[in-house]
C-alpha atoms as a PDB file:
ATOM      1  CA  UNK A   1      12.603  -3.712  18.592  1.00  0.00           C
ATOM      2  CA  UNK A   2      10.135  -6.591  19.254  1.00  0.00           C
ATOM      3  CA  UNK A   3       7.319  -6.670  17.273  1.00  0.00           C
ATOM      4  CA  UNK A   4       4.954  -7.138  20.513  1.00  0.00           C
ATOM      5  CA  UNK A   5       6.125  -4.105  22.393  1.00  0.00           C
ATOM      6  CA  UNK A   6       4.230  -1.268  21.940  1.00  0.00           C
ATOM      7  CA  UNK A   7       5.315   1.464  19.643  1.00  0.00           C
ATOM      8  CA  UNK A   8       5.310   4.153  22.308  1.00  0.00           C
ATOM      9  CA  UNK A   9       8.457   7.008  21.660  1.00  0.00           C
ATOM     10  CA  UNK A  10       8.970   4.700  18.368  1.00  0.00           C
ATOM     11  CA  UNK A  11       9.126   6.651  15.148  1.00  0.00           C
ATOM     12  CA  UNK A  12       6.867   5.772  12.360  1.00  0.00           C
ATOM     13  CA  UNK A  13       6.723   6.855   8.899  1.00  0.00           C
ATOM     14  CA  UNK A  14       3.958   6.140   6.726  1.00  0.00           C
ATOM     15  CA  UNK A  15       3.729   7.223   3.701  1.00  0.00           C
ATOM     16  CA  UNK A  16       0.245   7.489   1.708  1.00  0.00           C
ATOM     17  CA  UNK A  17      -1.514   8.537   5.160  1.00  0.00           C
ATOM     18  CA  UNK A  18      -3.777  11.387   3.809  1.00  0.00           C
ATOM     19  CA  UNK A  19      -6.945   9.380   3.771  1.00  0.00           C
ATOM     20  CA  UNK A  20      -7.759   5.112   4.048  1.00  0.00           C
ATOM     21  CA  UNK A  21      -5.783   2.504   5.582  1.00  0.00           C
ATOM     22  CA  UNK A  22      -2.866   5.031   6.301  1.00  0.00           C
ATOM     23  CA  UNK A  23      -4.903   7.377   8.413  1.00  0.00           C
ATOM     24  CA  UNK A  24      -6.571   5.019  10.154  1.00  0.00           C
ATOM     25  CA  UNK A  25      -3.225   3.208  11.199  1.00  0.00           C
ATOM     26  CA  UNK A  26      -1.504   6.596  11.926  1.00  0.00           C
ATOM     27  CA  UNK A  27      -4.450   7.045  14.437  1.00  0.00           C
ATOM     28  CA  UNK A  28      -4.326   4.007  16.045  1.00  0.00           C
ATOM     29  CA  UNK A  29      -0.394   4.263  16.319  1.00  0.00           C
ATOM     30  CA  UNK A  30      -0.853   7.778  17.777  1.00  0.00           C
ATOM     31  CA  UNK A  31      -2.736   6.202  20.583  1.00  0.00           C
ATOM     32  CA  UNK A  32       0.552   4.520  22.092  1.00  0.00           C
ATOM     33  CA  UNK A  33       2.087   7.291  22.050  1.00  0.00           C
ATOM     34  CA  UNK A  34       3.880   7.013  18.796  1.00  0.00           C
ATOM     35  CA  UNK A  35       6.168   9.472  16.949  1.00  0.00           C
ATOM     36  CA  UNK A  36       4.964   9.751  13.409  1.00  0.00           C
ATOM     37  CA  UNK A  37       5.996  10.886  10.085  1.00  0.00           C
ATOM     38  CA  UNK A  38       2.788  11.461   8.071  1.00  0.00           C
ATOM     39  CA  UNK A  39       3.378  12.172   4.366  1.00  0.00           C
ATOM     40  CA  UNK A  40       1.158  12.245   1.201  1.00  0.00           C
ATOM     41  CA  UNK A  41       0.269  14.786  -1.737  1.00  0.00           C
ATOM     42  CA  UNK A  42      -2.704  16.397  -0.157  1.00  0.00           C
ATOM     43  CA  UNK A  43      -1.379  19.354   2.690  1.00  0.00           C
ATOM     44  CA  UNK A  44      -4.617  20.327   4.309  1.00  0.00           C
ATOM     45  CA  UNK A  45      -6.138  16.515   4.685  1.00  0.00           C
ATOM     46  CA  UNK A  46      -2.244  15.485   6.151  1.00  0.00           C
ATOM     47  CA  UNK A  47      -2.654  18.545   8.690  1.00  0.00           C
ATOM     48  CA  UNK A  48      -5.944  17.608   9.874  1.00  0.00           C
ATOM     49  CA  UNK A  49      -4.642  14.137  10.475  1.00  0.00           C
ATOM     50  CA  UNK A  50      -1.722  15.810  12.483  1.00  0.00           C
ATOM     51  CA  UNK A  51      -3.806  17.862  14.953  1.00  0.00           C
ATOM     52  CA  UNK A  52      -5.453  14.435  15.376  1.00  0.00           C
ATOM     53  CA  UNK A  53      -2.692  12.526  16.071  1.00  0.00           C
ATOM     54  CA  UNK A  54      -1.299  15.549  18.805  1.00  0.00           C
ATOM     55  CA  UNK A  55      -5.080  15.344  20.563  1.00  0.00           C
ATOM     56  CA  UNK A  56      -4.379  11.377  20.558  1.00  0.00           C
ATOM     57  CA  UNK A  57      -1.069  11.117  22.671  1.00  0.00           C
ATOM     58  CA  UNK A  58       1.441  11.029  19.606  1.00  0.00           C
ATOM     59  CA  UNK A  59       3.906  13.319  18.219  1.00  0.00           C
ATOM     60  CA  UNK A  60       3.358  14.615  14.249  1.00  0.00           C
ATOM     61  CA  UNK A  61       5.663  15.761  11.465  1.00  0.00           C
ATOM     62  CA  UNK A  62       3.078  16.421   8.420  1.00  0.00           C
ATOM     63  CA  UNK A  63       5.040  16.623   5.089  1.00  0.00           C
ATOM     64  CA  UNK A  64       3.250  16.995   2.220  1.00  0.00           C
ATOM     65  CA  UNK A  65       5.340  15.367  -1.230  1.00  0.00           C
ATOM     66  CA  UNK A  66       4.902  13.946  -4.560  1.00  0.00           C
ATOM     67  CA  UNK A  67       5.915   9.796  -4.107  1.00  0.00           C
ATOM     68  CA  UNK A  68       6.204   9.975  -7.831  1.00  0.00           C
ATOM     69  CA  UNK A  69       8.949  12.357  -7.510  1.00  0.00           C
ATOM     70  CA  UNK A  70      12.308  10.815  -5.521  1.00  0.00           C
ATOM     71  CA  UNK A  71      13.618  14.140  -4.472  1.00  0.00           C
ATOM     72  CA  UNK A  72      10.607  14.772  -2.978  1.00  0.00           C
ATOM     73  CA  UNK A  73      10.376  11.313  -1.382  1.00  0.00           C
ATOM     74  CA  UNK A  74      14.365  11.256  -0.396  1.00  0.00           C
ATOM     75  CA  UNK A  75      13.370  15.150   1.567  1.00  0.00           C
ATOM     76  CA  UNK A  76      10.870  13.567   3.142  1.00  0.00           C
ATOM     77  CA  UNK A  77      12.945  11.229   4.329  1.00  0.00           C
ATOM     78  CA  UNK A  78      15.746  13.228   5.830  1.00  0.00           C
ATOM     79  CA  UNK A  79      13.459  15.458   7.731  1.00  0.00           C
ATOM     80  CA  UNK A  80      11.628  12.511   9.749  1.00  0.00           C
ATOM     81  CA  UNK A  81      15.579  11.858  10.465  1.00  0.00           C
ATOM     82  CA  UNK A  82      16.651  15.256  11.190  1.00  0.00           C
ATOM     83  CA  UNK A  83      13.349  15.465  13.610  1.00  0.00           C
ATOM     84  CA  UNK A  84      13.250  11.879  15.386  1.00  0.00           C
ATOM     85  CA  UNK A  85      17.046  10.803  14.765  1.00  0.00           C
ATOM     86  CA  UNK A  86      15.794   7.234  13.030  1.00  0.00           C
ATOM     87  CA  UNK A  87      13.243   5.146  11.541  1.00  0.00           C
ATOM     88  CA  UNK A  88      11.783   2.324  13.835  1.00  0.00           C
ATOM     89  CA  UNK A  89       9.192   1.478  10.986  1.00  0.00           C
ATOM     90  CA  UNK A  90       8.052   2.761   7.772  1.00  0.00           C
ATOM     91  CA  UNK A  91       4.684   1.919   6.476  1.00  0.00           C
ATOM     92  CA  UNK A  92       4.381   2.487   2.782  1.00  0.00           C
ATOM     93  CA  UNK A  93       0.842   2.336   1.316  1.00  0.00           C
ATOM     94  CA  UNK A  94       1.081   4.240  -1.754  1.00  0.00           C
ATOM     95  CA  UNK A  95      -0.418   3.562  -4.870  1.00  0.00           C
ATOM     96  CA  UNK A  96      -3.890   1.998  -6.281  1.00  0.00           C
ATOM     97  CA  UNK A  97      -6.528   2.726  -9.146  1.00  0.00           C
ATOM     98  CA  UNK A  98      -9.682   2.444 -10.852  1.00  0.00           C
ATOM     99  CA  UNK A  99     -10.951  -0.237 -13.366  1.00  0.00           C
ATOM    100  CA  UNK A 100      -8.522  -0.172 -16.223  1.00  0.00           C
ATOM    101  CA  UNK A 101      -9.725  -1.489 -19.739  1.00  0.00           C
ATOM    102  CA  UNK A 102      -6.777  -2.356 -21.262  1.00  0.00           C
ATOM    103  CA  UNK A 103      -8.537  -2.662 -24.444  1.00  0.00           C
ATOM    104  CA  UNK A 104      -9.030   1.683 -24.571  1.00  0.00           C
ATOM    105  CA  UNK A 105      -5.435   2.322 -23.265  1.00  0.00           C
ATOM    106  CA  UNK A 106      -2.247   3.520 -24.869  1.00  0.00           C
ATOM    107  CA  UNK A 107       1.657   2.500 -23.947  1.00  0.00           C
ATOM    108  CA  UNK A 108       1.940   5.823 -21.948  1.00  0.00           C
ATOM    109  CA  UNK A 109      -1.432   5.456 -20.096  1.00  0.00           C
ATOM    110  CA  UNK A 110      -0.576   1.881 -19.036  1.00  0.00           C
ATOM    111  CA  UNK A 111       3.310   3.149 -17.714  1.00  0.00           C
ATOM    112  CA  UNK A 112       1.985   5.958 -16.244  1.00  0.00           C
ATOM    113  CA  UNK A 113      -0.546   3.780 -13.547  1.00  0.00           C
ATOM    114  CA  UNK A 114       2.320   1.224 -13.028  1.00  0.00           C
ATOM    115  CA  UNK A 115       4.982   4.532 -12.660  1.00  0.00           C
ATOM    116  CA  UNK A 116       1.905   5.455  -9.993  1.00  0.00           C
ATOM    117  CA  UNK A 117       2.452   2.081  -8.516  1.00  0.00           C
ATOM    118  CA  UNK A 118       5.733   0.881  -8.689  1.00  0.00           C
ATOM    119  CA  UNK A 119       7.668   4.077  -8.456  1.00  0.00           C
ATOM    120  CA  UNK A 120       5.915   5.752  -5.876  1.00  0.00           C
ATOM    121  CA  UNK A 121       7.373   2.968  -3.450  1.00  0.00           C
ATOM    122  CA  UNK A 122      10.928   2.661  -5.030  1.00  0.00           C
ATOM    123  CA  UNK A 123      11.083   6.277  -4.491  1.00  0.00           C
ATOM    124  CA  UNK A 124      10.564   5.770  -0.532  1.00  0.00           C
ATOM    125  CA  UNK A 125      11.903   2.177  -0.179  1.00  0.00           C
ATOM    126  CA  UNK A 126      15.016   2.972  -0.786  1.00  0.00           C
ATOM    127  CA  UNK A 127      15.759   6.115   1.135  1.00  0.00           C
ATOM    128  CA  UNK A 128      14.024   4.083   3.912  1.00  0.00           C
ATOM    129  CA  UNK A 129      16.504   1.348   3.284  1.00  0.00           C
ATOM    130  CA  UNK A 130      19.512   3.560   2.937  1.00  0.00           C
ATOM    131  CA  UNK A 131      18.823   5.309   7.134  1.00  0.00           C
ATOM    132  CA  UNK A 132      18.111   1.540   8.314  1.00  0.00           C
ATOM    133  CA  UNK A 133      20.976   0.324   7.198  1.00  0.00           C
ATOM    134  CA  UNK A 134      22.694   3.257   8.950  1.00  0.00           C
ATOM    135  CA  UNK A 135      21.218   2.958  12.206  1.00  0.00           C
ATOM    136  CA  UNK A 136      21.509  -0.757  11.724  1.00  0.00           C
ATOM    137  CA  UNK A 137      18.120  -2.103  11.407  1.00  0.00           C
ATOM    138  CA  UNK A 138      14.214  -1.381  11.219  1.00  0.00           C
ATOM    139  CA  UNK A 139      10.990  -2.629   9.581  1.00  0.00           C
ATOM    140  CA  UNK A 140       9.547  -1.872   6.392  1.00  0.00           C
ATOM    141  CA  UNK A 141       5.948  -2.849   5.315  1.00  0.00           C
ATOM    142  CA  UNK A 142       4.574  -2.317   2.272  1.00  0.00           C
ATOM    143  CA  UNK A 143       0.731  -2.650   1.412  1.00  0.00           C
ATOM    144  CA  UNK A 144       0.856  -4.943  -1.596  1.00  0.00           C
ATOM    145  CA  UNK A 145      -2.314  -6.391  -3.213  1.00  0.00           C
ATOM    146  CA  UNK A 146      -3.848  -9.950  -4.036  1.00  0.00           C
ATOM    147  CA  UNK A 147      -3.876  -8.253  -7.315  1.00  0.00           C
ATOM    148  CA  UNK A 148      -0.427  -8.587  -7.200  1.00  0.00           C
ATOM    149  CA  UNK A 149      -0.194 -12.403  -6.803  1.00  0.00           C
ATOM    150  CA  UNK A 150      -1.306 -12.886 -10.512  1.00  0.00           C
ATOM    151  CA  UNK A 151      -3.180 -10.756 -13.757  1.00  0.00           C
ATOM    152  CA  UNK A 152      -6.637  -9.414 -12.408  1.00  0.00           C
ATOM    153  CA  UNK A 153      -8.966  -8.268 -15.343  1.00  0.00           C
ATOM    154  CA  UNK A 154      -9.565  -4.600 -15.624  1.00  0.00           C
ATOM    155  CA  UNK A 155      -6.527  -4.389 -13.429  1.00  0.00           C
ATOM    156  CA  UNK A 156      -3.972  -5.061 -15.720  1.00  0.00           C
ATOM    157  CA  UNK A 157      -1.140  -2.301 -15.307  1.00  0.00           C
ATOM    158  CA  UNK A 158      -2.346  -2.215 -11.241  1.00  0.00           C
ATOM    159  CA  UNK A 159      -1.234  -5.712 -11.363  1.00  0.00           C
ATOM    160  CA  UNK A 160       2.105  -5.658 -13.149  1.00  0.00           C
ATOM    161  CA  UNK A 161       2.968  -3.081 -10.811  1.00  0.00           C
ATOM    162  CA  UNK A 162       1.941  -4.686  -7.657  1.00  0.00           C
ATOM    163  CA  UNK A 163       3.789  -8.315  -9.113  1.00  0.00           C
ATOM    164  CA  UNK A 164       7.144  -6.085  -9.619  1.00  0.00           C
ATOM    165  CA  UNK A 165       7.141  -5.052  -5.891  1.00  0.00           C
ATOM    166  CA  UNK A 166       6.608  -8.388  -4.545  1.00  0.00           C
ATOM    167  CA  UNK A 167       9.882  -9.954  -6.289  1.00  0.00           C
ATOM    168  CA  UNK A 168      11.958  -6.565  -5.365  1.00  0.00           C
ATOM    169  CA  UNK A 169      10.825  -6.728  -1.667  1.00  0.00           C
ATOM    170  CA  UNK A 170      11.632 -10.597  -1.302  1.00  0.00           C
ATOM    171  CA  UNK A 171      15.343  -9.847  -3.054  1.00  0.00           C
ATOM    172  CA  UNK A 172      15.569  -7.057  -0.236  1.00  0.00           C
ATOM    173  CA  UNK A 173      14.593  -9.499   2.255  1.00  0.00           C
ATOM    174  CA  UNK A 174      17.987 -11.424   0.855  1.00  0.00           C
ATOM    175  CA  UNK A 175      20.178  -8.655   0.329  1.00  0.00           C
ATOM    176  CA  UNK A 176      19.777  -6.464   3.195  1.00  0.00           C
ATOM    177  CA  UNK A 177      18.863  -9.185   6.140  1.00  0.00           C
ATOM    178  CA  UNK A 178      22.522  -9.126   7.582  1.00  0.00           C
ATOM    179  CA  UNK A 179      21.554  -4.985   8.099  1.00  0.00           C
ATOM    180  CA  UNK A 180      19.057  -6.232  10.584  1.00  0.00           C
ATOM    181  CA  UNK A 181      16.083  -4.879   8.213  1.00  0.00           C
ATOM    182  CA  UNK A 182      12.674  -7.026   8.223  1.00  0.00           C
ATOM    183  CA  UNK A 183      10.404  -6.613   5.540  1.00  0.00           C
ATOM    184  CA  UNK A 184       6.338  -7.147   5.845  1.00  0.00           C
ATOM    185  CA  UNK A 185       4.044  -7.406   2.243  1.00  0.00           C
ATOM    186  CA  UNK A 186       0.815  -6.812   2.962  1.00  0.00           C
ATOM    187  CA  UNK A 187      -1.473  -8.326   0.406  1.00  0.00           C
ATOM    188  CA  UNK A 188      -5.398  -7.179   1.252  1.00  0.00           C
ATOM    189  CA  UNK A 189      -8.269  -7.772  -0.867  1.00  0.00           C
ATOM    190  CA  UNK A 190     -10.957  -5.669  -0.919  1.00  0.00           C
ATOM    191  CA  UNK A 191     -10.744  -2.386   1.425  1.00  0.00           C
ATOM    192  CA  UNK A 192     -14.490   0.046   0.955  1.00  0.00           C
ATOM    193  CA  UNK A 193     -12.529   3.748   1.404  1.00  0.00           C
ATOM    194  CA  UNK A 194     -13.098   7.182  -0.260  1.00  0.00           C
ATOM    195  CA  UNK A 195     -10.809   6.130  -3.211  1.00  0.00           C
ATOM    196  CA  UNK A 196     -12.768   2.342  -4.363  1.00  0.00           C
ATOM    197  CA  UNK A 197     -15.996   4.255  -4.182  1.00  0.00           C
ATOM    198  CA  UNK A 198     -17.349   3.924  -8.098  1.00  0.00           C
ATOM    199  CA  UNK A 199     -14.159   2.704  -9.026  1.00  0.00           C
ATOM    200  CA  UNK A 200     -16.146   0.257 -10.866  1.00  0.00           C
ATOM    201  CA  UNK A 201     -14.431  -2.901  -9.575  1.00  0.00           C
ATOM    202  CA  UNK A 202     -16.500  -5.285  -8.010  1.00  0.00           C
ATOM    203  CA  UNK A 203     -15.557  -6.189  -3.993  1.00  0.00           C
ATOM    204  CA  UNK A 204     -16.357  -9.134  -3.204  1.00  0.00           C
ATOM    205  CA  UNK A 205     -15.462 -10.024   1.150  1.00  0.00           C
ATOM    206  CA  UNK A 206     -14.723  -6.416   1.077  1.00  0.00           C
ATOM    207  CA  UNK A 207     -13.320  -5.080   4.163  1.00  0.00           C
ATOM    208  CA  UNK A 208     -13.461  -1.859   6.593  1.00  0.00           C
ATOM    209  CA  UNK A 209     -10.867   0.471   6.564  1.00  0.00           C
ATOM    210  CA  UNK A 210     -11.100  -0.007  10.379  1.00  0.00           C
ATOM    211  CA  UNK A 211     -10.510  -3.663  10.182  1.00  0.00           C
ATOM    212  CA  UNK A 212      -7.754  -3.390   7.536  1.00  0.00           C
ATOM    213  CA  UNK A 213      -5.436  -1.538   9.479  1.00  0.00           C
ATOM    214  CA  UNK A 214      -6.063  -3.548  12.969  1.00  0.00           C
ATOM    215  CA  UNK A 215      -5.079  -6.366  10.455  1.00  0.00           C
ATOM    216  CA  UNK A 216      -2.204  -5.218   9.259  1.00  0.00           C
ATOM    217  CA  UNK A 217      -0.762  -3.980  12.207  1.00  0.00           C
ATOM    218  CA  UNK A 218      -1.263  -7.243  14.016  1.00  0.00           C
ATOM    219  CA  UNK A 219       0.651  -8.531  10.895  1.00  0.00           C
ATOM    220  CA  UNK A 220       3.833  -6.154  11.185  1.00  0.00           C
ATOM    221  CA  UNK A 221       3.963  -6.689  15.151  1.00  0.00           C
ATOM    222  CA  UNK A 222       4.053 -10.533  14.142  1.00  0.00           C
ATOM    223  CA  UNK A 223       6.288 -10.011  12.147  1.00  0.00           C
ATOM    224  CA  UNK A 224       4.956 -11.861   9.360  1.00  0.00           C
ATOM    225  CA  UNK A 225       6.932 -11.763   5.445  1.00  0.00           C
ATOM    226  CA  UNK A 226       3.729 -11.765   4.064  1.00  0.00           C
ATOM    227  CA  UNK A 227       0.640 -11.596   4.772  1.00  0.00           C
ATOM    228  CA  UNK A 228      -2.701 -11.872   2.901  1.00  0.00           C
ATOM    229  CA  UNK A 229      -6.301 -11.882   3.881  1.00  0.00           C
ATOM    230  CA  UNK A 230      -9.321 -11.877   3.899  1.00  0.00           C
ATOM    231  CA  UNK A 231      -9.326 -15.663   4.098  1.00  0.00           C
ATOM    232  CA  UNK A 232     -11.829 -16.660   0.562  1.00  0.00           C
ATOM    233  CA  UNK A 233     -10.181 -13.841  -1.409  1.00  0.00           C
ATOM    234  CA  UNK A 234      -6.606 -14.749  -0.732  1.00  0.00           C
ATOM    235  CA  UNK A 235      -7.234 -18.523  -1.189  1.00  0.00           C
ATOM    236  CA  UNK A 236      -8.653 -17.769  -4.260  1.00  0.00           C
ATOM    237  CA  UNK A 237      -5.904 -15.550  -5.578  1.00  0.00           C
ATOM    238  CA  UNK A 238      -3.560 -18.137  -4.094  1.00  0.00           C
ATOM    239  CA  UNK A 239      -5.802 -21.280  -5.969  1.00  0.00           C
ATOM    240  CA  UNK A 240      -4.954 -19.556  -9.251  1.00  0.00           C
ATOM    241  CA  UNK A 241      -1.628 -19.551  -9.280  1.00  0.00           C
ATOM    242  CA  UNK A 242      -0.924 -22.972  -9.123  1.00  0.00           C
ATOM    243  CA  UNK A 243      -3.911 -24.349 -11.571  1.00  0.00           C
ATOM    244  CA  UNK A 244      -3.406 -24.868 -14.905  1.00  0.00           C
ATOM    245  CA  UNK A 245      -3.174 -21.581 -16.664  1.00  0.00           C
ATOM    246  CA  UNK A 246      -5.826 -22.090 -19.591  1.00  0.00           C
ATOM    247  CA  UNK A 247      -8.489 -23.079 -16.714  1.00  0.00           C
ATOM    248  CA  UNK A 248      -7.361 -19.700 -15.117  1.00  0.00           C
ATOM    249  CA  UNK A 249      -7.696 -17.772 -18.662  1.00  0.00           C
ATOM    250  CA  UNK A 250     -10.943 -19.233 -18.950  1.00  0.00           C
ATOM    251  CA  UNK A 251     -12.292 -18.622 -15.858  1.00  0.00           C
ATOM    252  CA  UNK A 252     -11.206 -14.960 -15.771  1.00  0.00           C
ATOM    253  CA  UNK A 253     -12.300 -14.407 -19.472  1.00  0.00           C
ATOM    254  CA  UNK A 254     -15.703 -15.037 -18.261  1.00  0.00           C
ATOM    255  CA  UNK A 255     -15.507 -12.941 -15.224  1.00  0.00           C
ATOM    256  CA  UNK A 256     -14.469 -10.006 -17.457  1.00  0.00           C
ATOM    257  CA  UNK A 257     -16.516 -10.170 -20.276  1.00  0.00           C
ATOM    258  CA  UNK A 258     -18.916  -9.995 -17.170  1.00  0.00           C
ATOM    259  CA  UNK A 259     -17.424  -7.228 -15.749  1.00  0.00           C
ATOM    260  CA  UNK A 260     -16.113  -5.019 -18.627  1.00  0.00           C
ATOM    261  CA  UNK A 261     -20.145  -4.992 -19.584  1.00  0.00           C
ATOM    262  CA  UNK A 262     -20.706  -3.420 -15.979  1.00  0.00           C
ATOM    263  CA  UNK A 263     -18.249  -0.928 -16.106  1.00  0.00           C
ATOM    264  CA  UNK A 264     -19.352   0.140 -19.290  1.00  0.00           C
ATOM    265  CA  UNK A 265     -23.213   0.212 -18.095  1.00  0.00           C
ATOM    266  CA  UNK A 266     -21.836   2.465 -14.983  1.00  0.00           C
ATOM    267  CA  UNK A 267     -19.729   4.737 -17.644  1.00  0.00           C
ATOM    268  CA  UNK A 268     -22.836   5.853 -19.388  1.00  0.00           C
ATOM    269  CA  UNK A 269     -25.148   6.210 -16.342  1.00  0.00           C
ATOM    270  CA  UNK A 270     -22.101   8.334 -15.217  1.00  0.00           C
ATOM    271  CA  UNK A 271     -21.221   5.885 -11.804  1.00  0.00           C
ATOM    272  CA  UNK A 272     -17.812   5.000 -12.435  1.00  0.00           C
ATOM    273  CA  UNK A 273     -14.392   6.796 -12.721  1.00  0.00           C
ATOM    274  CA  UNK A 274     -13.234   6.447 -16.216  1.00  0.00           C
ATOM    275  CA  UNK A 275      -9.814   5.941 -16.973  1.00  0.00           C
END
């Protein structure tokens, strides 16, 4: 499949399409005509999205799983198969959390938000990877985060999480290209949806959900290995992983001495999601 052509009678999974960026692509995707796997933990918000998607133009299979669980996830999988016969591409945008003071967590606390990140893509990736290589070929794109590019303050385990998937989806890139699979990292900054709301995380150059997934999917038909925007906010991410790492220690320090003192001014007014 070119990445220009339009997706019409193509089958797309994405997984984490209950609500956000997922949603809002699955929408647009319906509109040419698209056949689409829509999966995430929430039933009732997934069916809505699939009556949507019918009313659009596009074919829906709405299956409601875990992605922390790989049964689950592996199910999910062979249905889409057993339904549409193949995978043209799978969209996997799972993940994400609030402000995370490392400084009031525990060992299992911290492995459970980087389980919440890291595993609940493993547990799709490779199921994904396993029917591509079968029917010889697809794309896979996977909504990253700047976060991911280097350690963001109160984002700590988010980060470690998001770092691990970067260096496992370039060695896929390098294992599995002769199977005709292309892999896309998506690396956004700051998208305003229902989950960032009070997550106590400032957003600097944030973005629409709207424009985020017109983004993203101009990204995947590009087919670009990895893309990052917006523009200041990926620079800047970009910027500090190449200068000296005390200058980047200091500067962050100060940001999140900065910060932590907001988050803890919006904990007792009640404004932010603890952790």
């Amino acid at each position: 499949m070119t990445h220009k052509q339009s997706y019409k009678n193509k089958t797309v999974l994405i997984a984490g399409a209950s609500s956000g960026i997922g949603r809002v692509m699955a929408l647009k995707l319906a509109e040419e005509g698209a056949n689409l796997i829509v999966t995430a933990r929430r039933r009732e918000k997934l069916e809505t999205l699939a009556e949507e998607v019918e009313r659009r133009g596009g074919q829906c299979l709405a299956l409601a799983a875990d992605a922390e669980d790989p049964d689950a996830a592996a199910q999910v999988i062979a249905r889409a198969v057993e339904t549409f016969g193949r995978i043209d591409l799978a969209v996997l945008n799972v993940g994400g959390a609030p402000a995370l003071d490392m400084r009031e967590m525990n060992a299992r606390e911290v492995t459970a938000y980087m389980r919440s990140n890291y595993d609940t893509v493993v547990n799709y990736l490779f199921p994904v990877i396993g029917q591509m290589v079968a029917q010889k070929g697809g794309v896979i794109a996977h909504t990253n985060s700047l976060a991911g590019l280097l350690g963001v303050p109160l984002q700590g385990p988010y980060s470690a999480a998001k770092g691990a998937l970067r260096l496992l989806v370039d060695t896929c890139r390098v294992e599995f290209a002769d199977d005709g699979i292309e892999f896309v990292s998506i690396y956004p900054g700051f998208i305003a949806t229902d989950a960032t709301v009070g997550d106590g995380m400032p957003a600097p150059f944030e973005l629409s959900e709207e424009e985020a997934a017109a983004r993203i999917l101009r990204a995947i038909r590009a087919g670009r290995w990895d893309y990052s925007f917006p523009f200041p906010t990926s620079f800047l991410a970009k910027l500090g992983t190449v200068l000296p790492k005390r200058l980047v220690v200091a500067i962050l320090g100060k940001d999140f001495r900065e910060q932590r003192a907001k988050l803890m001014s919006m904990r007792n007014a009640g404004t932010a999601h603890g952790n």
